[in-house]
C-alpha atoms as a PDB file:
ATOM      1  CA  UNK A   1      -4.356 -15.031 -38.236  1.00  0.00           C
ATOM      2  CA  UNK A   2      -6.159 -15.135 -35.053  1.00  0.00           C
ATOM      3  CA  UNK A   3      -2.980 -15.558 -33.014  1.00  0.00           C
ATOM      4  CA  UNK A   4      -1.179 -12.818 -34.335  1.00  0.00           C
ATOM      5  CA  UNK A   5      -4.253 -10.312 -33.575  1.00  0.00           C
ATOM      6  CA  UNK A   6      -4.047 -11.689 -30.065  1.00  0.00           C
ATOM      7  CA  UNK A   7      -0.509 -11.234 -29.848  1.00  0.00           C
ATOM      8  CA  UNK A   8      -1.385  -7.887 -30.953  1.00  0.00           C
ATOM      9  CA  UNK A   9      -4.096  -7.386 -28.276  1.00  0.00           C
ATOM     10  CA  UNK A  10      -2.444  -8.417 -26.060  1.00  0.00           C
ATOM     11  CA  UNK A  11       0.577  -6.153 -26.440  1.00  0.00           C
ATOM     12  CA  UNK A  12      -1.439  -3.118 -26.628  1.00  0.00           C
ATOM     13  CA  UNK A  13      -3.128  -3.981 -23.733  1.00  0.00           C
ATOM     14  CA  UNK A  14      -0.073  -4.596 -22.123  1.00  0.00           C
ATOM     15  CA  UNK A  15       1.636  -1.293 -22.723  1.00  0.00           C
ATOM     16  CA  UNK A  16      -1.716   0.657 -21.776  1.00  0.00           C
ATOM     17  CA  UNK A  17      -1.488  -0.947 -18.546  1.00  0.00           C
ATOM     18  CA  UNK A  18       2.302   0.223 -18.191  1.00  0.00           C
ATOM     19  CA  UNK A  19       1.793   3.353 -19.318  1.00  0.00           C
ATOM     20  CA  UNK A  20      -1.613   4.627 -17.367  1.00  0.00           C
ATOM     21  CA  UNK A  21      -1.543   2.395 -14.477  1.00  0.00           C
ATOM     22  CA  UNK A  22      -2.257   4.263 -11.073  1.00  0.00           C
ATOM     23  CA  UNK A  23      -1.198   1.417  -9.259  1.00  0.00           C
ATOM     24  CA  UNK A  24       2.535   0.897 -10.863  1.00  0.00           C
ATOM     25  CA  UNK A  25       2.405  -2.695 -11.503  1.00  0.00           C
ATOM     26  CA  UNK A  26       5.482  -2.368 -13.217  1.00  0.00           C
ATOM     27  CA  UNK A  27       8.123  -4.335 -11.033  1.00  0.00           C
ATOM     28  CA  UNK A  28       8.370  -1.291  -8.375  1.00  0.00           C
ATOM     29  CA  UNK A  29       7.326  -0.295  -5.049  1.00  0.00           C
ATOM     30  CA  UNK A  30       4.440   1.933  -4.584  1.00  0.00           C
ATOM     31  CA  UNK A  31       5.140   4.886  -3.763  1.00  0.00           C
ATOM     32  CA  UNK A  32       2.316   5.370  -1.425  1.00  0.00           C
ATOM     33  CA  UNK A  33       3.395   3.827   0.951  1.00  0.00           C
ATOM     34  CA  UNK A  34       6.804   5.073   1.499  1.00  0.00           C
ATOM     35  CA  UNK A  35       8.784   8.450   2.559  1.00  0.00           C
ATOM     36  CA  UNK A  36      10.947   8.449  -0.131  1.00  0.00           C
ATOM     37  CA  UNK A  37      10.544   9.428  -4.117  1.00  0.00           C
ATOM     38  CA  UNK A  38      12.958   8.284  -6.222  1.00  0.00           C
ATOM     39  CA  UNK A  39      13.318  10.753  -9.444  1.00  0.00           C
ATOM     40  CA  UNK A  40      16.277   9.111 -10.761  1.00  0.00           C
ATOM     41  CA  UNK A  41      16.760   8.978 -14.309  1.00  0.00           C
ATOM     42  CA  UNK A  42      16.908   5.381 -16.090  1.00  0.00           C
ATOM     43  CA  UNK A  43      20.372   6.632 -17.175  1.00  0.00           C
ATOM     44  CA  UNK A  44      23.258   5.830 -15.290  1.00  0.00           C
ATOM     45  CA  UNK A  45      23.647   9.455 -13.182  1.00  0.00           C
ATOM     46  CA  UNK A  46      27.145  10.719 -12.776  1.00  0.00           C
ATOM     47  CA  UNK A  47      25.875  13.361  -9.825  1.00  0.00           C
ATOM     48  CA  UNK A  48      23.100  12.080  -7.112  1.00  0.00           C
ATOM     49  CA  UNK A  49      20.925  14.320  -4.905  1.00  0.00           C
ATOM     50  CA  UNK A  50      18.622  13.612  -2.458  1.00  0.00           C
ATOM     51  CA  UNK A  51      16.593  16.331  -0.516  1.00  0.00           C
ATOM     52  CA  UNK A  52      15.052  15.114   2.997  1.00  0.00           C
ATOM     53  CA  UNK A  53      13.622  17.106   5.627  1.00  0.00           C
ATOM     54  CA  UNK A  54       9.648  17.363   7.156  1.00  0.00           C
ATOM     55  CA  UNK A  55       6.669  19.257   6.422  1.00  0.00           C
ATOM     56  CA  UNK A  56       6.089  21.189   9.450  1.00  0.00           C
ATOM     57  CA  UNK A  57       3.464  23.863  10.893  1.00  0.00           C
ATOM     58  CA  UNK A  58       4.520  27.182  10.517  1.00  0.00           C
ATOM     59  CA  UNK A  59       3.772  28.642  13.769  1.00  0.00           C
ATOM     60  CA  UNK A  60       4.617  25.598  16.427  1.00  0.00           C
ATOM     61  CA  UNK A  61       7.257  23.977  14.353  1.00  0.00           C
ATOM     62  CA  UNK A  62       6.156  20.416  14.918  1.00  0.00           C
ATOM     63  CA  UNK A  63       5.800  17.796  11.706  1.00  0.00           C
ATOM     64  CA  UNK A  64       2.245  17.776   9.956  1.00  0.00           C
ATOM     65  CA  UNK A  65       1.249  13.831  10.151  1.00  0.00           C
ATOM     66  CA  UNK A  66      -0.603  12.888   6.931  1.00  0.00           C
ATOM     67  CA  UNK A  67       0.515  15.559   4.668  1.00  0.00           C
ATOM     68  CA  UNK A  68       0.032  14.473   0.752  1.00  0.00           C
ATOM     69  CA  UNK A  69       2.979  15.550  -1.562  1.00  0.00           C
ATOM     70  CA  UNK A  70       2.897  15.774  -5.125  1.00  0.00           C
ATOM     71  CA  UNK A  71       5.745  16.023  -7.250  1.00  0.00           C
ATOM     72  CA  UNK A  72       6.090  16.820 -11.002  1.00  0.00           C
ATOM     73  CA  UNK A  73       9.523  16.820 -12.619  1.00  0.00           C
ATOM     74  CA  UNK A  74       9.709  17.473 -16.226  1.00  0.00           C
ATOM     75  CA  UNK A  75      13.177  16.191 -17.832  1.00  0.00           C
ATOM     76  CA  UNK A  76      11.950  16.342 -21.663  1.00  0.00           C
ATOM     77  CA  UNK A  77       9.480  18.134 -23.220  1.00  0.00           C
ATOM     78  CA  UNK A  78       6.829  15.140 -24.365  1.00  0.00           C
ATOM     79  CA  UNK A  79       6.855  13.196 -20.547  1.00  0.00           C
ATOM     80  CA  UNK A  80       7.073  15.109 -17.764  1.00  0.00           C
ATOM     81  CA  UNK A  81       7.248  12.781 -14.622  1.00  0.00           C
ATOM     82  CA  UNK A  82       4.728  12.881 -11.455  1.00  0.00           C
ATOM     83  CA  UNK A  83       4.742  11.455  -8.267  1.00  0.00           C
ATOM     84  CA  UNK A  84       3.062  10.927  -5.076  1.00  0.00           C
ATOM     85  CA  UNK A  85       3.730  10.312  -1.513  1.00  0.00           C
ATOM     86  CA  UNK A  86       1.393  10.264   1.654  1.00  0.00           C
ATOM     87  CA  UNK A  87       3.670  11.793   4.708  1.00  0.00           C
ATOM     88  CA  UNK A  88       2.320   9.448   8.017  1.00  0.00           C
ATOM     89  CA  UNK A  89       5.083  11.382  10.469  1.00  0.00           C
ATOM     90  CA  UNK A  90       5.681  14.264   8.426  1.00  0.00           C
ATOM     91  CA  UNK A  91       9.179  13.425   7.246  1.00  0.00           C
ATOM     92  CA  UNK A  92       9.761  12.923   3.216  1.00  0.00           C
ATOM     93  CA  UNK A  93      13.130  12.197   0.742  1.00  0.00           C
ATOM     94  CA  UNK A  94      13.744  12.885  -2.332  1.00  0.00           C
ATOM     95  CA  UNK A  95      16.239  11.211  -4.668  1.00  0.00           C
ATOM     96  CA  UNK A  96      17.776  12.424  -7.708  1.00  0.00           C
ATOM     97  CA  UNK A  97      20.615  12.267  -9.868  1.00  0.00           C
ATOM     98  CA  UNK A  98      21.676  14.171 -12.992  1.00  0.00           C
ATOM     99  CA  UNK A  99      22.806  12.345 -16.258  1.00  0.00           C
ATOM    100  CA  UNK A 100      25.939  12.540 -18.234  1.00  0.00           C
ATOM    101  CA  UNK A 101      24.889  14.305 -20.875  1.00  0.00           C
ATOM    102  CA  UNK A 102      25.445  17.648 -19.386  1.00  0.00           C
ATOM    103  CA  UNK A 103      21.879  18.149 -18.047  1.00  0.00           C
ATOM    104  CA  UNK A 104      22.782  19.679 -14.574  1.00  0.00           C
ATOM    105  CA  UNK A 105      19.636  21.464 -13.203  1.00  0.00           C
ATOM    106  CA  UNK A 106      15.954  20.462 -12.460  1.00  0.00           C
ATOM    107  CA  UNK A 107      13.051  22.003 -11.537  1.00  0.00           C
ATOM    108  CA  UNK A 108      10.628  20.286  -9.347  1.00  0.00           C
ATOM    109  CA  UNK A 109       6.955  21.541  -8.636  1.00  0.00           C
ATOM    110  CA  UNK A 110       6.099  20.513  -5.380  1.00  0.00           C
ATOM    111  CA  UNK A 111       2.252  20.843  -4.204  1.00  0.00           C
ATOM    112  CA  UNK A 112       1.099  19.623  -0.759  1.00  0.00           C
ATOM    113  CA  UNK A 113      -1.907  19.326   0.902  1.00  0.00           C
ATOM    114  CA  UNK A 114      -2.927  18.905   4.789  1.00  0.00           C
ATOM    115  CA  UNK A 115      -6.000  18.977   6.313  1.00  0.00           C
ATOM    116  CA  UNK A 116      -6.311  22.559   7.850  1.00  0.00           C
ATOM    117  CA  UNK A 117      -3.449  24.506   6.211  1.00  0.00           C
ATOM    118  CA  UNK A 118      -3.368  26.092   2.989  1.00  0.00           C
ATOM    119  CA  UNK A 119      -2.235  24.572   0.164  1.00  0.00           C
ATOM    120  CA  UNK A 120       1.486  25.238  -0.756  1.00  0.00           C
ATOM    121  CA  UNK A 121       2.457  25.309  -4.426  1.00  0.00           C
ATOM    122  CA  UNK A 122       5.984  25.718  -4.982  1.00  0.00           C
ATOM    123  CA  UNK A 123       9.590  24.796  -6.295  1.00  0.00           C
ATOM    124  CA  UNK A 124      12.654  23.666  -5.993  1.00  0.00           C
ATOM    125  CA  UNK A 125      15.834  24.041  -8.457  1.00  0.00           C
ATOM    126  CA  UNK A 126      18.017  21.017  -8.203  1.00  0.00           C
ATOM    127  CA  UNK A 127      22.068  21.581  -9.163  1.00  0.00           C
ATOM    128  CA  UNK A 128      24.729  19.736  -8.956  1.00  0.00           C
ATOM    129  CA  UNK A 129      25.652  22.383  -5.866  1.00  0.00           C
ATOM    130  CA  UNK A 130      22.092  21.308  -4.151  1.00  0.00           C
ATOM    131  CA  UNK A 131      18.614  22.481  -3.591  1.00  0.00           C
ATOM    132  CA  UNK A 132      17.486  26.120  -4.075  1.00  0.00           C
ATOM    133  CA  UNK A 133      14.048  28.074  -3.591  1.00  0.00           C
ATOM    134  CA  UNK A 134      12.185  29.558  -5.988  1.00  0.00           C
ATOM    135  CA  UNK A 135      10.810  33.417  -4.839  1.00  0.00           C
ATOM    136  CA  UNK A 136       7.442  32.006  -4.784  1.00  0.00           C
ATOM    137  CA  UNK A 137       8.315  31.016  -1.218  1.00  0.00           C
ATOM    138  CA  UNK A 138       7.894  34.082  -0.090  1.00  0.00           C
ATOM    139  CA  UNK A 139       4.387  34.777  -2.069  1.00  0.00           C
ATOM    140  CA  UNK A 140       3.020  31.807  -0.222  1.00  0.00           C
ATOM    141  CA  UNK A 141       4.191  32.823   3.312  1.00  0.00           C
ATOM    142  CA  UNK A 142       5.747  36.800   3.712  1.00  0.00           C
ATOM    143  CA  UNK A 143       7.111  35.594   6.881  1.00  0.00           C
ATOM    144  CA  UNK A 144       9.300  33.015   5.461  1.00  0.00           C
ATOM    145  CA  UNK A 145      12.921  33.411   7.298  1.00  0.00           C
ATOM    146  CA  UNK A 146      15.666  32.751   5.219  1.00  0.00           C
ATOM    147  CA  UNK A 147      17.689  30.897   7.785  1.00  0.00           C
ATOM    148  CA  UNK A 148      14.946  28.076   6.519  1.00  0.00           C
ATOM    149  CA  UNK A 149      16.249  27.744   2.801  1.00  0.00           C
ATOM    150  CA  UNK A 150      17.905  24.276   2.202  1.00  0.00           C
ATOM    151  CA  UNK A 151      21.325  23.464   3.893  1.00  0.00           C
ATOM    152  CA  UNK A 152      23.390  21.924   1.316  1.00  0.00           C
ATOM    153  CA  UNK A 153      26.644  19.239   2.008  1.00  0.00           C
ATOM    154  CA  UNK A 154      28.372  17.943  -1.274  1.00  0.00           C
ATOM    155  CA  UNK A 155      30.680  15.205  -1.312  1.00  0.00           C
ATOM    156  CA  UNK A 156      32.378  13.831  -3.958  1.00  0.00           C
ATOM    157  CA  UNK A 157      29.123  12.802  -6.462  1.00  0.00           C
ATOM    158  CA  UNK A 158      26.664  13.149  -4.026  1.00  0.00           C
ATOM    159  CA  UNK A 159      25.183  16.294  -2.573  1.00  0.00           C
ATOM    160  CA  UNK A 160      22.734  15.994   0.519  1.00  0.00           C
ATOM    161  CA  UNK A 161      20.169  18.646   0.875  1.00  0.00           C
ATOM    162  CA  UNK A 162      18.200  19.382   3.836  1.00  0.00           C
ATOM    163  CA  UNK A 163      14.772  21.286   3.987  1.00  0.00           C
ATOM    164  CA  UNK A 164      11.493  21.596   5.732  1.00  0.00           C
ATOM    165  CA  UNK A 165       8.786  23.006   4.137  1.00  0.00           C
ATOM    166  CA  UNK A 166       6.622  24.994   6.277  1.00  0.00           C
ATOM    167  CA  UNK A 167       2.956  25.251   6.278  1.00  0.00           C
ATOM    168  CA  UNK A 168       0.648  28.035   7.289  1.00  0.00           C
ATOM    169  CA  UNK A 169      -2.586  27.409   8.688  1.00  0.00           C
ATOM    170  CA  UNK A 170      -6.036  28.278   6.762  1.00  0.00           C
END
C-alpha cells in the first residue's frame, strides 16, 4: 500500500513539474538563451515557416540589444502555447510548421519590451503563403511604411519570411 501511494506521488509530482515548470526541464533547450522559438507542432508538419528578422529603433534603424519577446500561439482552444526569448543583438527566428490536418493559418501575439521604447503589442497571421500584419500595426505606430511588411519566399514546403519589427521610442 505504501508503494503504490508513492508511485502515485510521485507521478503527480512529476507531471506538475512538466506541466508548470518555468525552467523547461523537460529534455529541451531553454529558450532564454537562444534567438530562435520553435512553435512547431508535435505532429509531423507537412508545411514549415520560419519568420526571422530584428527588432529595430524606429527612427535610426539600428537593432535594439536586449529586447524581451513574448510569444503566445493558441492552436486549440484548452492550451494555448507561450514563449519567451531575450534578444542580446536584436535579431530573433521563429519556426513553425502547419499540420496535416488541414489547419493552415496561425495567429501569433507578439509583445515586446525594451528599455526606453514603448511597448509593442501586436500580430502576425501565419499561412502557408507566409507572414502577414495585422492593422494594429498601424495603431501602434501611424508612421508605419508599408514597404516594412514581411517579404515572403516559398519553396516547395517551406516558406521563409522576413520582418523587422520596429520600435518607437517613449
Amino acid at each position: 500500500m505504501k508503494r503504490r501511494q508513492f508511485v502515485k506521488s510521485t507521478a503527480i509530482f512529476t507531471t506538475g513539474a512538466l506541466v508548470f515548470s518555468e525552467t523547461e526541464i523537460h529534455a529541451s533547450i531553454s529558450k532564454k538563451e537562444s534567438d530562435v522559438l520553435d512553435l512547431k507542432p508535435l505532429v509531423n508538419s507537412k508545411d514549415k515557416i520560419s519568420i526571422n528578422g530584428f527588432v529595430r529603433d524606429f527612427e535610426t534603424l539600428q537593432p535594439i540589444t536586449n529586447a524581451k519577446m513574448n510569444v503566445s500561439v493558441k492552436r486549440n482552444r484548452f492550451f494555448p502555447t507561450y514563449r519567451e526569448l531575450n534578444s542580446k543583438n536584436g535579431s530573433y527566428t521563429i519556426n513553425s510548421g502547419f499540420t496535416n490536418s488541414g489547419k493552415i493559418s496561425e495567429k501569433l501575439e507578439i509583445k515586446i519590451i525594451a528599455d526606453g521604447y514603448k511597448t509593442y503589442i501586436g500580430y502576425l497571421y501565419l499561412t502557408k503563403n507566409g507572414c502577414n500584419l495585422h492593422s494594429s500595426e498601424w495603431d501602434y505606430n501611424p508612421k508605419f511604411n508599408p514597404e516594412y511588411c514581411p517579404k515572403n519566399n516559398k519553396s516547395f514546403d517551406e516558406t521563409t519570411s522576413k520582418f523587422n519589427f520596429h520600435l518607437i521610442k517613449e
